[in-house]
PDB file of N, CA and C in Angstrom:
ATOM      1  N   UNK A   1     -62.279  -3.590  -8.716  1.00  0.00           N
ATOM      2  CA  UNK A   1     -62.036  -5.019  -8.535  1.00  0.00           C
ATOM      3  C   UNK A   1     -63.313  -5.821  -8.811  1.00  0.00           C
ATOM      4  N   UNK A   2     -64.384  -5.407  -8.274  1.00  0.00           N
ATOM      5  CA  UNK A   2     -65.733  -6.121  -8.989  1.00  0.00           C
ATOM      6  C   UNK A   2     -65.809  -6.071 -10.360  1.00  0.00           C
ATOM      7  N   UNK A   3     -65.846  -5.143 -10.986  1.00  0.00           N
ATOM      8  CA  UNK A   3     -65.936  -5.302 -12.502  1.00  0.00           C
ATOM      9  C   UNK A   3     -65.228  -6.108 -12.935  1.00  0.00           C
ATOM     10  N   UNK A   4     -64.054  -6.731 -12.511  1.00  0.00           N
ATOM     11  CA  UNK A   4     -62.913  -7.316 -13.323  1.00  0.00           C
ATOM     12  C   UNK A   4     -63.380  -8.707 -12.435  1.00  0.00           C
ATOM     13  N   UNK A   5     -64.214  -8.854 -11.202  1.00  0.00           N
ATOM     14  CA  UNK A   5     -64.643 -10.179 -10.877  1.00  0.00           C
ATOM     15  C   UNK A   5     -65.769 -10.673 -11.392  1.00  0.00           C
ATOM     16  N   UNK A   6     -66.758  -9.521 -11.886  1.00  0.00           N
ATOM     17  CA  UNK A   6     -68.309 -10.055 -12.680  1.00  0.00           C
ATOM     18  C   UNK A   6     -67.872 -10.344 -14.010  1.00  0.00           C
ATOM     19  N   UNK A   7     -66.792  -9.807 -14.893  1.00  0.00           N
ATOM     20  CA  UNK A   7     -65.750 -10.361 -16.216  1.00  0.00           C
ATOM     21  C   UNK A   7     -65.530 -11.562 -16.225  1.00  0.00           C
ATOM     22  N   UNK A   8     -65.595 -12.179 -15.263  1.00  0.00           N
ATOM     23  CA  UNK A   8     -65.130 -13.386 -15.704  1.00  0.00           C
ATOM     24  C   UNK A   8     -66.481 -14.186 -15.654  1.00  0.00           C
ATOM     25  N   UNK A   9     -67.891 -13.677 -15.555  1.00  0.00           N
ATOM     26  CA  UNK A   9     -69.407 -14.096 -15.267  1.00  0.00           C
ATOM     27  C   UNK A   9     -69.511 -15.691 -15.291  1.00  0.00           C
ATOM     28  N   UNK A  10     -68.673 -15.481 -13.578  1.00  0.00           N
ATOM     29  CA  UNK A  10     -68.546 -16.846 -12.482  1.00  0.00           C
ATOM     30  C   UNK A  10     -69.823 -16.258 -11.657  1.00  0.00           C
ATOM     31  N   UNK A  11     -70.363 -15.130 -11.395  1.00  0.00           N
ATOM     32  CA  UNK A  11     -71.200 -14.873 -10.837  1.00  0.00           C
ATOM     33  C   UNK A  11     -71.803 -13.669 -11.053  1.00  0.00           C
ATOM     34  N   UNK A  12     -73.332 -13.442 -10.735  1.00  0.00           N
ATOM     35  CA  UNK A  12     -73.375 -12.328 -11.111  1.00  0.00           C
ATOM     36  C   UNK A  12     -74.395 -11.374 -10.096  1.00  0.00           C
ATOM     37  N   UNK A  13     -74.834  -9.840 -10.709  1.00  0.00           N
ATOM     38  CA  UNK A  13     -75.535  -9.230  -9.173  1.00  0.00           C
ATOM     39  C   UNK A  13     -76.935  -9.731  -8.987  1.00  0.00           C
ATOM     40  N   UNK A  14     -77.335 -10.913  -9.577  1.00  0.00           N
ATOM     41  CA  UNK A  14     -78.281 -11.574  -9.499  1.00  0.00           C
ATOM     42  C   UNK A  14     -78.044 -12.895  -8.816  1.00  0.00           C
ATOM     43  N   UNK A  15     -77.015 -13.194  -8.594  1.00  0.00           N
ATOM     44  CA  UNK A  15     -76.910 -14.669  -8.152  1.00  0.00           C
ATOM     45  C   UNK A  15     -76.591 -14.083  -6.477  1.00  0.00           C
ATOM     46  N   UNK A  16     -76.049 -12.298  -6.264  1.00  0.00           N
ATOM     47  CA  UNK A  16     -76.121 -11.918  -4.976  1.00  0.00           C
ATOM     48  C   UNK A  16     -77.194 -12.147  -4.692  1.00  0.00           C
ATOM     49  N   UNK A  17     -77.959 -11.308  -5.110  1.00  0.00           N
ATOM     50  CA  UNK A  17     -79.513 -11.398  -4.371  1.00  0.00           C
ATOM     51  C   UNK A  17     -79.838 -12.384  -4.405  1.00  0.00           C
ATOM     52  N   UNK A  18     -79.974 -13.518  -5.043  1.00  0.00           N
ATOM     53  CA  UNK A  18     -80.666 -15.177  -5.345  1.00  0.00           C
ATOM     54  C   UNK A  18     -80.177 -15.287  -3.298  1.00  0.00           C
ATOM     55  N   UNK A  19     -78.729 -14.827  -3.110  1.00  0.00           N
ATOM     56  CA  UNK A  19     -78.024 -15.724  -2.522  1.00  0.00           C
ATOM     57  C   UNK A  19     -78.660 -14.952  -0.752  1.00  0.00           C
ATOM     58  N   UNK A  20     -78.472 -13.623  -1.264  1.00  0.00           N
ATOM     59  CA  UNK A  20     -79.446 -12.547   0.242  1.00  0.00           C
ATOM     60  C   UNK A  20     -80.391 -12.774   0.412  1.00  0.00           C
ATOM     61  N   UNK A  21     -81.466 -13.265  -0.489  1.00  0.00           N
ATOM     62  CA  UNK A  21     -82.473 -13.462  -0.274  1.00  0.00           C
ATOM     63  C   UNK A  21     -82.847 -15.019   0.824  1.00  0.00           C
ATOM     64  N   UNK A  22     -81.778 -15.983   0.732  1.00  0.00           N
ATOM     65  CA  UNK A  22     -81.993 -17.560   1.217  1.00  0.00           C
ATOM     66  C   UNK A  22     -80.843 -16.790   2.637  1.00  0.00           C
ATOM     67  N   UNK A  23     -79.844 -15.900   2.643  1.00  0.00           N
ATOM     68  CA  UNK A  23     -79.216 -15.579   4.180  1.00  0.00           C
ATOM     69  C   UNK A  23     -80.003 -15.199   4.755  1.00  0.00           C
ATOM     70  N   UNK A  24     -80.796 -14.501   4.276  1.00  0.00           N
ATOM     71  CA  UNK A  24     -81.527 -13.129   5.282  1.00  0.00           C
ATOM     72  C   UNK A  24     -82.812 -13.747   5.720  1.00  0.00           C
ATOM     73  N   UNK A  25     -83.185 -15.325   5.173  1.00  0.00           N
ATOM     74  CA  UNK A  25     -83.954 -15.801   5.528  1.00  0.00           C
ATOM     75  C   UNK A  25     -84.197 -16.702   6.880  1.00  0.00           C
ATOM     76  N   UNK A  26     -84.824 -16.547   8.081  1.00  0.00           N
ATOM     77  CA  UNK A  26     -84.703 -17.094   9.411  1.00  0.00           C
ATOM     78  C   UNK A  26     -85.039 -18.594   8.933  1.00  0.00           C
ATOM     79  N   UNK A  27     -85.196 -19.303   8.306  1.00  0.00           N
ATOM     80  CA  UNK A  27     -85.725 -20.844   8.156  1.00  0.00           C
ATOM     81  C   UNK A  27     -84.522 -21.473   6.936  1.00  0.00           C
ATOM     82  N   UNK A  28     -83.997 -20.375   6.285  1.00  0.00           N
ATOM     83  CA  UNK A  28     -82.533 -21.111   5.568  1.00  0.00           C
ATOM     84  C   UNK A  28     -81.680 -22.293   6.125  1.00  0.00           C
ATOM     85  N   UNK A  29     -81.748 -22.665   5.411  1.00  0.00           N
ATOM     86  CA  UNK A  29     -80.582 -23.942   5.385  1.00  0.00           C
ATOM     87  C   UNK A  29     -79.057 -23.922   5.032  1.00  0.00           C
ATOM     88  N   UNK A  30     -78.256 -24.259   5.403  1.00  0.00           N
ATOM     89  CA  UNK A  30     -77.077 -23.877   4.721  1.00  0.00           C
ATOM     90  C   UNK A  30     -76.673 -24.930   3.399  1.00  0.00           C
ATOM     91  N   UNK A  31     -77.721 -26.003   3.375  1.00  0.00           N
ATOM     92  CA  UNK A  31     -77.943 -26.416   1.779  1.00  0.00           C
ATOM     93  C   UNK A  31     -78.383 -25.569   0.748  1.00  0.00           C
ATOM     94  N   UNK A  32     -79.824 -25.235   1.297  1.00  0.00           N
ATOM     95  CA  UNK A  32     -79.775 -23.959   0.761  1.00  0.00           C
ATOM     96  C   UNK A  32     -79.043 -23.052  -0.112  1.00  0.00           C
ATOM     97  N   UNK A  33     -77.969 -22.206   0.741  1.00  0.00           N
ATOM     98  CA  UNK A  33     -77.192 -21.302   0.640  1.00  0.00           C
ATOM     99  C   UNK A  33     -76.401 -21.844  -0.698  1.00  0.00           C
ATOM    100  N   UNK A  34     -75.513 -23.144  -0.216  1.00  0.00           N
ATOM    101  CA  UNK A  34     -74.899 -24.197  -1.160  1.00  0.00           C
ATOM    102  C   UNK A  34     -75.628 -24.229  -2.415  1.00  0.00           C
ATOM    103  N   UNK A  35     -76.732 -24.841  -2.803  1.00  0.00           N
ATOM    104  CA  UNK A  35     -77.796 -24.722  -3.699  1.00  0.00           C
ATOM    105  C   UNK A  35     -77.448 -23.220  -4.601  1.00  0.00           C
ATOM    106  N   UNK A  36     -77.915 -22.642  -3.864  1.00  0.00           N
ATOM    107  CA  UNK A  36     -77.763 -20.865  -4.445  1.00  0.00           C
ATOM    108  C   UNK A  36     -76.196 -20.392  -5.369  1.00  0.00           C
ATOM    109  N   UNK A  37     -75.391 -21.476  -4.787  1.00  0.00           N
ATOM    110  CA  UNK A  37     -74.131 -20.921  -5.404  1.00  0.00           C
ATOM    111  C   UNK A  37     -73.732 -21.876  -6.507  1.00  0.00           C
ATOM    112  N   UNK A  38     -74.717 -23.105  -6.516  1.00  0.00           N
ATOM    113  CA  UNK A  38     -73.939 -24.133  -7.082  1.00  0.00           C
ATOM    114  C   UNK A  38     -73.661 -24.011  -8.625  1.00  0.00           C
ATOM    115  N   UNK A  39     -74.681 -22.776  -9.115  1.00  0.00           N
ATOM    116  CA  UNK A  39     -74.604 -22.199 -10.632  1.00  0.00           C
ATOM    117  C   UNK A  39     -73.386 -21.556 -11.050  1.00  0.00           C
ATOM    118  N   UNK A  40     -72.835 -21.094  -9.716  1.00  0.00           N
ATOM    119  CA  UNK A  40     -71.451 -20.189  -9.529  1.00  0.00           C
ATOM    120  C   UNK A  40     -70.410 -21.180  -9.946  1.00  0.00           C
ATOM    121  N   UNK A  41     -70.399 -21.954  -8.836  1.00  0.00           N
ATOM    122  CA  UNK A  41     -69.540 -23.597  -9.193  1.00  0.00           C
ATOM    123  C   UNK A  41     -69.737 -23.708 -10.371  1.00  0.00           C
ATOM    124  N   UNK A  42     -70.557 -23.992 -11.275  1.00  0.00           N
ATOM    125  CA  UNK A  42     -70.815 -24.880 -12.424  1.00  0.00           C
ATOM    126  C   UNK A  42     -69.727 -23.760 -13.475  1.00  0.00           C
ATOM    127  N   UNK A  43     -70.306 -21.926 -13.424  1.00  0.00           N
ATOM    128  CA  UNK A  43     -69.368 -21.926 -14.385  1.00  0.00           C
ATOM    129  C   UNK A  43     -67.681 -21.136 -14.370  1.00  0.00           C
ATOM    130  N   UNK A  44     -67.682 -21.649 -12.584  1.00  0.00           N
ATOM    131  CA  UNK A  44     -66.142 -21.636 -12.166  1.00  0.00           C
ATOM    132  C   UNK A  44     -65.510 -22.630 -13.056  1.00  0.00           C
ATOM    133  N   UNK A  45     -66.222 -24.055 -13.109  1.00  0.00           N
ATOM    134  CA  UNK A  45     -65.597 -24.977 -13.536  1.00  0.00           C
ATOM    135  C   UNK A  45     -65.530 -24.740 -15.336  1.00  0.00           C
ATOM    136  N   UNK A  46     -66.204 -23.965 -15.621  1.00  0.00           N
ATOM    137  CA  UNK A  46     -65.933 -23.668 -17.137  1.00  0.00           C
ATOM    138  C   UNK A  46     -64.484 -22.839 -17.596  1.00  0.00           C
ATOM    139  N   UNK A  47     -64.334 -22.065 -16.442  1.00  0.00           N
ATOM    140  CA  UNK A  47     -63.384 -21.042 -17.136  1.00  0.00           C
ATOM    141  C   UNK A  47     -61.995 -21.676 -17.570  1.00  0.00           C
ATOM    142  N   UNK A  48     -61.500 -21.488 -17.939  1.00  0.00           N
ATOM    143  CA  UNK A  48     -59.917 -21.882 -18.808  1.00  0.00           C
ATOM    144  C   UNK A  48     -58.781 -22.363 -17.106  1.00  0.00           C
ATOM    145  N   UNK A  49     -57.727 -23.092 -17.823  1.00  0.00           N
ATOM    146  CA  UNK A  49     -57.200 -23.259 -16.328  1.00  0.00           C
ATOM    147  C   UNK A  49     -56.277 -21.703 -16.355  1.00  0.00           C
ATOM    148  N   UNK A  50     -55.759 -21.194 -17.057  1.00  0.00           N
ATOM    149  CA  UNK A  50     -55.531 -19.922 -17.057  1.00  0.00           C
ATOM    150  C   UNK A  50     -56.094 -18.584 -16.112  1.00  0.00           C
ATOM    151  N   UNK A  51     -57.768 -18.697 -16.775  1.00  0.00           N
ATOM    152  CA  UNK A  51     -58.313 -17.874 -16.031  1.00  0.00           C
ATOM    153  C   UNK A  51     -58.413 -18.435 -14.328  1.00  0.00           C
ATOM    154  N   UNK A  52     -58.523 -19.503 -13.952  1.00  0.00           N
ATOM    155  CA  UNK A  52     -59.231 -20.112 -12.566  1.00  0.00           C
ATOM    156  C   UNK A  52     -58.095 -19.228 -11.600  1.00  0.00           C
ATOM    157  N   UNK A  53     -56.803 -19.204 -11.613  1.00  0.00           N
ATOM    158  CA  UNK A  53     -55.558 -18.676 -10.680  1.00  0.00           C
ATOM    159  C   UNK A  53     -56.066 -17.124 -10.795  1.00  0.00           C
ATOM    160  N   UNK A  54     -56.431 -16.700 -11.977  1.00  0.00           N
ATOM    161  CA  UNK A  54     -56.218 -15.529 -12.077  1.00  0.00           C
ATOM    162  C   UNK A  54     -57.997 -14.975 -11.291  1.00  0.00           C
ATOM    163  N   UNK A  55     -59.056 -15.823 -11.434  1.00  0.00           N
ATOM    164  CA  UNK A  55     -60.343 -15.478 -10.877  1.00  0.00           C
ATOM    165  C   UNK A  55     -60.078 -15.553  -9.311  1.00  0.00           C
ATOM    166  N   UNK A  56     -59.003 -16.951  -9.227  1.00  0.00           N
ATOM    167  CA  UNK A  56     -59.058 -17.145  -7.145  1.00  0.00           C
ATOM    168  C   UNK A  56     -58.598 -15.825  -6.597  1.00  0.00           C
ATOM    169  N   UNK A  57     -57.726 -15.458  -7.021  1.00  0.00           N
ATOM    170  CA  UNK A  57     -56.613 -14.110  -6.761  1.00  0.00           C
ATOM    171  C   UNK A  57     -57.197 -12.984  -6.720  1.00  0.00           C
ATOM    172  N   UNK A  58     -58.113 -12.693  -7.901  1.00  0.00           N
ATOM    173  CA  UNK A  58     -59.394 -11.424  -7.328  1.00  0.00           C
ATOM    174  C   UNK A  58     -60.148 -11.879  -6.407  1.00  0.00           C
ATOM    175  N   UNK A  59     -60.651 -12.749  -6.332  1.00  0.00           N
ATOM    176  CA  UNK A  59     -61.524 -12.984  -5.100  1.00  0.00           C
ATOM    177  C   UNK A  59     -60.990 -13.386  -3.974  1.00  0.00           C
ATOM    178  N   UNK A  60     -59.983 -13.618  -3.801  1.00  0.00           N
ATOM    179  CA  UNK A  60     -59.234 -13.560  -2.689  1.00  0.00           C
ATOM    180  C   UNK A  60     -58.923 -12.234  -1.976  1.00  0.00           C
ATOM    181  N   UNK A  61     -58.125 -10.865  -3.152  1.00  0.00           N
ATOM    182  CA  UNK A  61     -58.450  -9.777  -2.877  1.00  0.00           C
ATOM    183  C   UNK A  61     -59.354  -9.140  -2.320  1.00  0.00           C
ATOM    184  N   UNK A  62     -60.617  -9.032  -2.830  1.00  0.00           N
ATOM    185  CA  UNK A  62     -61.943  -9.077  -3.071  1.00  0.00           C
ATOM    186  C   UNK A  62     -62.735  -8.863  -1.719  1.00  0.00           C
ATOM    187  N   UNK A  63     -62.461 -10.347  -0.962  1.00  0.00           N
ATOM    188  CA  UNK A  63     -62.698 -11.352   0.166  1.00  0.00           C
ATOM    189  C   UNK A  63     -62.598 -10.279   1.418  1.00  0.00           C
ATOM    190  N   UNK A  64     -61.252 -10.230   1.120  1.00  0.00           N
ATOM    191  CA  UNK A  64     -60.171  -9.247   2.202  1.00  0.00           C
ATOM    192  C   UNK A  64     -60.671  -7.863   2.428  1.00  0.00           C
ATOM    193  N   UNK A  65     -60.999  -7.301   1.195  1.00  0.00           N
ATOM    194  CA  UNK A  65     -61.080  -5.446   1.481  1.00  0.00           C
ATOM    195  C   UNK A  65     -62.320  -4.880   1.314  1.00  0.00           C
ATOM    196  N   UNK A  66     -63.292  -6.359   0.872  1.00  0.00           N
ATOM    197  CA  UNK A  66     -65.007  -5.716   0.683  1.00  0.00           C
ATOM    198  C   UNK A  66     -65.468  -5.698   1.987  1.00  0.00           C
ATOM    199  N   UNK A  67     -66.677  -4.715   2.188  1.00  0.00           N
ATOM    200  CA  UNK A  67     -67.553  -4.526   3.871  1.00  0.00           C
ATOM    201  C   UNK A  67     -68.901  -4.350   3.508  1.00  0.00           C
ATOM    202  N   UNK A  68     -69.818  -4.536   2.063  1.00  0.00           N
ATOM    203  CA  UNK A  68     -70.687  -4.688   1.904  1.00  0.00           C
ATOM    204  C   UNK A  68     -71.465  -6.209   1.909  1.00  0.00           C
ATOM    205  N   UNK A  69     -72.585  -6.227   1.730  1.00  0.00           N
ATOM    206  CA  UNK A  69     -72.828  -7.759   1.442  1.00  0.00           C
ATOM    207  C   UNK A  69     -72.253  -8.331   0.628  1.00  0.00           C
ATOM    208  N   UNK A  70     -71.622  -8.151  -0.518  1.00  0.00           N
ATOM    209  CA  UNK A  70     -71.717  -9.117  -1.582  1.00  0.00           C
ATOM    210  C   UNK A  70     -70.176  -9.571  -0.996  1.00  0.00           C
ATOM    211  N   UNK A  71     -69.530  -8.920   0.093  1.00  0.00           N
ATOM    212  CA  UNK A  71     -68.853  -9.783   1.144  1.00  0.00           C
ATOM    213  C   UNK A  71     -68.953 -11.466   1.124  1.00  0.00           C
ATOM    214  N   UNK A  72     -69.891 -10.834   1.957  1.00  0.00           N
ATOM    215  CA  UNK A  72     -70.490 -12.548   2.462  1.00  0.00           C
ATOM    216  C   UNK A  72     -70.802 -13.340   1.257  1.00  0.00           C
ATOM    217  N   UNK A  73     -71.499 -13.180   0.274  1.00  0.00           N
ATOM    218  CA  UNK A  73     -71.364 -13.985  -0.941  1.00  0.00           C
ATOM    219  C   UNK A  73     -70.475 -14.555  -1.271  1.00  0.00           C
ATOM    220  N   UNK A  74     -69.455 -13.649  -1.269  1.00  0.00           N
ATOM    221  CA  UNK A  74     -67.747 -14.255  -2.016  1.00  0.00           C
ATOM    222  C   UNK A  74     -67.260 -14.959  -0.610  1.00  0.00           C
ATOM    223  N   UNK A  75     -67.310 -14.203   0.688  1.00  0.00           N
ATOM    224  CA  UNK A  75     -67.022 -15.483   1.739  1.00  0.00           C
ATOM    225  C   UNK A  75     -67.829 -17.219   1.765  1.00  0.00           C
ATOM    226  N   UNK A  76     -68.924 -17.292   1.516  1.00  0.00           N
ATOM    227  CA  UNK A  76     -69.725 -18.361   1.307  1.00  0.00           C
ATOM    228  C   UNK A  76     -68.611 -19.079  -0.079  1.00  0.00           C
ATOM    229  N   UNK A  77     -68.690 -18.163  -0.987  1.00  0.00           N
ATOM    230  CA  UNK A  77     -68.204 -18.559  -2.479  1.00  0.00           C
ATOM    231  C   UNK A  77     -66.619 -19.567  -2.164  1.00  0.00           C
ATOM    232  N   UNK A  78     -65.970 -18.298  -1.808  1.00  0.00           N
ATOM    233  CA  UNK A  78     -64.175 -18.957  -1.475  1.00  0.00           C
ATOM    234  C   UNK A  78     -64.337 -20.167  -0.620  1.00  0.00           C
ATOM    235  N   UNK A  79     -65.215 -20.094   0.506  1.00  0.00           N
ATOM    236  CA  UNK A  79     -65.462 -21.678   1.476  1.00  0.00           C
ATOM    237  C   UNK A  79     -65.686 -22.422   0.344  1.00  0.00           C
ATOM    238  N   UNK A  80     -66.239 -22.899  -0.373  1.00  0.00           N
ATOM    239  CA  UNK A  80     -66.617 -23.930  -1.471  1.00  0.00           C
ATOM    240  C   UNK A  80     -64.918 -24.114  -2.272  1.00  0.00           C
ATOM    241  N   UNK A  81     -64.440 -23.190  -2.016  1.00  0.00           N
ATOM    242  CA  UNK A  81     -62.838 -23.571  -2.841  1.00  0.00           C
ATOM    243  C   UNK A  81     -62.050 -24.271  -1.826  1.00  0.00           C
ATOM    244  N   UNK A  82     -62.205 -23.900  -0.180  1.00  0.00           N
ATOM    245  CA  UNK A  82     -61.108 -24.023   0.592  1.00  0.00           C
ATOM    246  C   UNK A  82     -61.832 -25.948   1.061  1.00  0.00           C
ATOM    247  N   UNK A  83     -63.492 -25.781   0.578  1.00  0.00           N
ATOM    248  CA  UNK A  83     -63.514 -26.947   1.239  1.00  0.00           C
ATOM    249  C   UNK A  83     -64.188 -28.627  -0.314  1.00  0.00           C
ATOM    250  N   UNK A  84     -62.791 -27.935  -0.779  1.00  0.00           N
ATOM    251  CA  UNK A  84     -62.548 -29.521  -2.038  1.00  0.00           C
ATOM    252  C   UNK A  84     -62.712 -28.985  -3.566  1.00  0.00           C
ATOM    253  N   UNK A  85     -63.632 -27.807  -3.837  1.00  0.00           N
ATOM    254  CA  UNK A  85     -63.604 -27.548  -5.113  1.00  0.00           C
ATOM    255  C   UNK A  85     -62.163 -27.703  -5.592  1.00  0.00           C
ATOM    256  N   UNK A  86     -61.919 -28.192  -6.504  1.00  0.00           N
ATOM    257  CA  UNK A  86     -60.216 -28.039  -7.251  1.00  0.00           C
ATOM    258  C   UNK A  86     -60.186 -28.089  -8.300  1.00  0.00           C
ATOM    259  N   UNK A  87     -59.444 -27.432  -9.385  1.00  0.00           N
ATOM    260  CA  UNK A  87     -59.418 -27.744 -10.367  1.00  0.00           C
ATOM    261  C   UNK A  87     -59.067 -29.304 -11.082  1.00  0.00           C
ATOM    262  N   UNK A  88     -59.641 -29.732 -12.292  1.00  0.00           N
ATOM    263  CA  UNK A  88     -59.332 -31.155 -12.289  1.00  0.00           C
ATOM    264  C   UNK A  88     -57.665 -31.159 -12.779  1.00  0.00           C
ATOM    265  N   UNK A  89     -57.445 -32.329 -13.109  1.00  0.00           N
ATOM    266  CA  UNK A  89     -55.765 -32.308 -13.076  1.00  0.00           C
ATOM    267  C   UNK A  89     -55.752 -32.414 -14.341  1.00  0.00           C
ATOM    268  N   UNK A  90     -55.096 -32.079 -14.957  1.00  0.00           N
ATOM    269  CA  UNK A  90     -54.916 -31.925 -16.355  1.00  0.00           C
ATOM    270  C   UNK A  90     -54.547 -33.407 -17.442  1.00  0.00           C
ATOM    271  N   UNK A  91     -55.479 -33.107 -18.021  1.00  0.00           N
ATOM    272  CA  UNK A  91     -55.520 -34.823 -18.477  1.00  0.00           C
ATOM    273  C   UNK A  91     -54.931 -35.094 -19.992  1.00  0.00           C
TER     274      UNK A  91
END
């Protein structure tokens, strides 16, 4: 399921660590954190409206059955969907 979520390179095992490195930090901000992902955002918003249903749906999976860190990444990640990211409306 990761391979088929770094495929769609909305994120990558560098933008984990970018992102472990500002959690694991005692003086982090949760702007910060935000900051760290916002490259993620930028090329969520690139992918096709096709791909976006089909990227939420692995990472929704993803979300659910991972117990390593890159957990918490994609939990941080999906909050940014649940709180306003949307796709634009089709114009």
């Amino acid at each position: 399921m990761e391979n088929r979520l770094l495929g769609f390179h909305v994120y990558s095992k560098a933008d984990i660590e970018a992102f472990a490195a500002i959690f694991f930090d005692p003086k982090a901000t949760q702007d910060r954190l935000y900051a760290a992902l916002a490259p993620c955002v930028d090329r969520f918003k690139g992918l096709t409206v096709n791909e976006r249903p089909d990227f939420r749906g692995q990472l929704t999976n993803r979300v659910t059955d991972d117990q390593d860190f890159s957990k918490y990444f994609l939990d941080w990640f999906f909050d940014r969907f649940r709180a306003g990211l949307k796709d634009p409306e089709p114009g």
